[in-house]
Protein backbone atom coordinates (compact mmCIF):
# COMPACT_ATOMS: atom_id res chain seq x y z
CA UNK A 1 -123.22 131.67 -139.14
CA UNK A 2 -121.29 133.17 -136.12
CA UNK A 3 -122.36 129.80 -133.90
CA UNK A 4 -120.91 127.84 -137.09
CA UNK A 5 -117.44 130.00 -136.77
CA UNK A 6 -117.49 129.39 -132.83
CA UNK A 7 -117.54 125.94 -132.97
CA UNK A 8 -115.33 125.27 -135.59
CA UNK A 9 -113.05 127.29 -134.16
CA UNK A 10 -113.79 125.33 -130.45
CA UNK A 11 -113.45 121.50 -131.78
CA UNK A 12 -110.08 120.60 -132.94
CA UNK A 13 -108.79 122.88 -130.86
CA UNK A 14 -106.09 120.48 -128.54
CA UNK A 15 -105.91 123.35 -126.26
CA UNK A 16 -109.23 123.72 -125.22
CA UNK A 17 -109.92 120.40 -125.30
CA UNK A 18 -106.77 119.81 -122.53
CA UNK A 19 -108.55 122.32 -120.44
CA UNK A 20 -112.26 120.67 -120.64
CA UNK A 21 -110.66 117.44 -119.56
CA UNK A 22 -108.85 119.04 -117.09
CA UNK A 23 -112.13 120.75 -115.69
CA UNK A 24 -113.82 117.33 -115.86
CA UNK A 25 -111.47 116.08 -113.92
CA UNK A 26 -111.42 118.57 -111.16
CA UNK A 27 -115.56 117.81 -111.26
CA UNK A 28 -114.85 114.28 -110.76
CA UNK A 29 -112.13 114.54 -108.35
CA UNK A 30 -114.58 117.39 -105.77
CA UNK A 31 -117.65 115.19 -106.08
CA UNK A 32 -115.03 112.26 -104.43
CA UNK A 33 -114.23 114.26 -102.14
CA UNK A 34 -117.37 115.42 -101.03
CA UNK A 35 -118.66 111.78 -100.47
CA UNK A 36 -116.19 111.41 -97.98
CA UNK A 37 -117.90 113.58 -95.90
CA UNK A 38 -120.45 111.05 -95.10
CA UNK A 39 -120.77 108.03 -93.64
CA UNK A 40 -120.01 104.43 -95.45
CA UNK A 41 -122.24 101.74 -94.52
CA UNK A 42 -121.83 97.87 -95.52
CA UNK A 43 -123.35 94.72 -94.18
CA UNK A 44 -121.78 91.12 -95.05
CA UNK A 45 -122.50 87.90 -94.56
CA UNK A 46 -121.29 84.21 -95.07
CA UNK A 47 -123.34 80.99 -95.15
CA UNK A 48 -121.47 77.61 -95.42
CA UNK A 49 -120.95 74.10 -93.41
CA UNK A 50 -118.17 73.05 -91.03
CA UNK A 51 -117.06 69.86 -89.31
CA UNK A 52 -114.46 67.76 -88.06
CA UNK A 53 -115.81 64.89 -90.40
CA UNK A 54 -116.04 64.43 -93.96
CA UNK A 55 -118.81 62.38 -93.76
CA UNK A 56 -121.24 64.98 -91.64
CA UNK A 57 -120.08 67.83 -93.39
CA UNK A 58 -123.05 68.50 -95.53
CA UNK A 59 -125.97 67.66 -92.65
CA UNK A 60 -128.17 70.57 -91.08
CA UNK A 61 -125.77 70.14 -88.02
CA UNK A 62 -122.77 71.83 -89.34
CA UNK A 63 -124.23 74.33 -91.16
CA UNK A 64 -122.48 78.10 -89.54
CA UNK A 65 -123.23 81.96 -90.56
CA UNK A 66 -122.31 85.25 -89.84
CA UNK A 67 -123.45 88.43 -90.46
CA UNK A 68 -121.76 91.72 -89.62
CA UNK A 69 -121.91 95.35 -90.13
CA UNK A 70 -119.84 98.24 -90.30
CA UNK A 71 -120.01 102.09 -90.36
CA UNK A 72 -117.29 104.01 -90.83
CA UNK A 73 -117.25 108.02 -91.05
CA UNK A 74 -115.34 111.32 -90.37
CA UNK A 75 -116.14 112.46 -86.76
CA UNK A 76 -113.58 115.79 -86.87
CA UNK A 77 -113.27 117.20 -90.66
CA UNK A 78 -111.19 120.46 -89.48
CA UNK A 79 -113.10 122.80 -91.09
CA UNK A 80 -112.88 121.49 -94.38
């Protein structure tokens, strides 16, 4: 019965509800934070063909890739 008081009391509330969105936002907003901490990794590449010719464009000659990396991350955080 008291539980049953305690949440009706709780839901509908637009009060309390404001401040449990506000505290799930401050959640989401440290956890961003915090993954700034680390490193970010990625890796791309492209495949495709190339020429100076329309009609060698699609041969095994002219076909070009690249692949590159990149890692990015904080090296001085200031304490923080």
């Amino acid at each position: 019965m008291l539980n049953n008081l305690i949440e009706e009391s709780l839901t509908g509330n637009s009060d309390i509800e404001l401040a449990i969105s506000n505290v799930l936002a401050a959640q989401t907003q440290l956890t961003l934070i915090n993954s700034y901490r680390f490193p970010q990794i990625s890796l791309t590449g492209l495949l495709g063909f190339g020429s100076n010719k329309l009609n060698t464009l699609f041969t095994n000659s002219t076909e070009t890739w690249q692949v590159g990396g990149n890692i990015a991350g904080p090296i001085f955080d200031l304490g923080k």
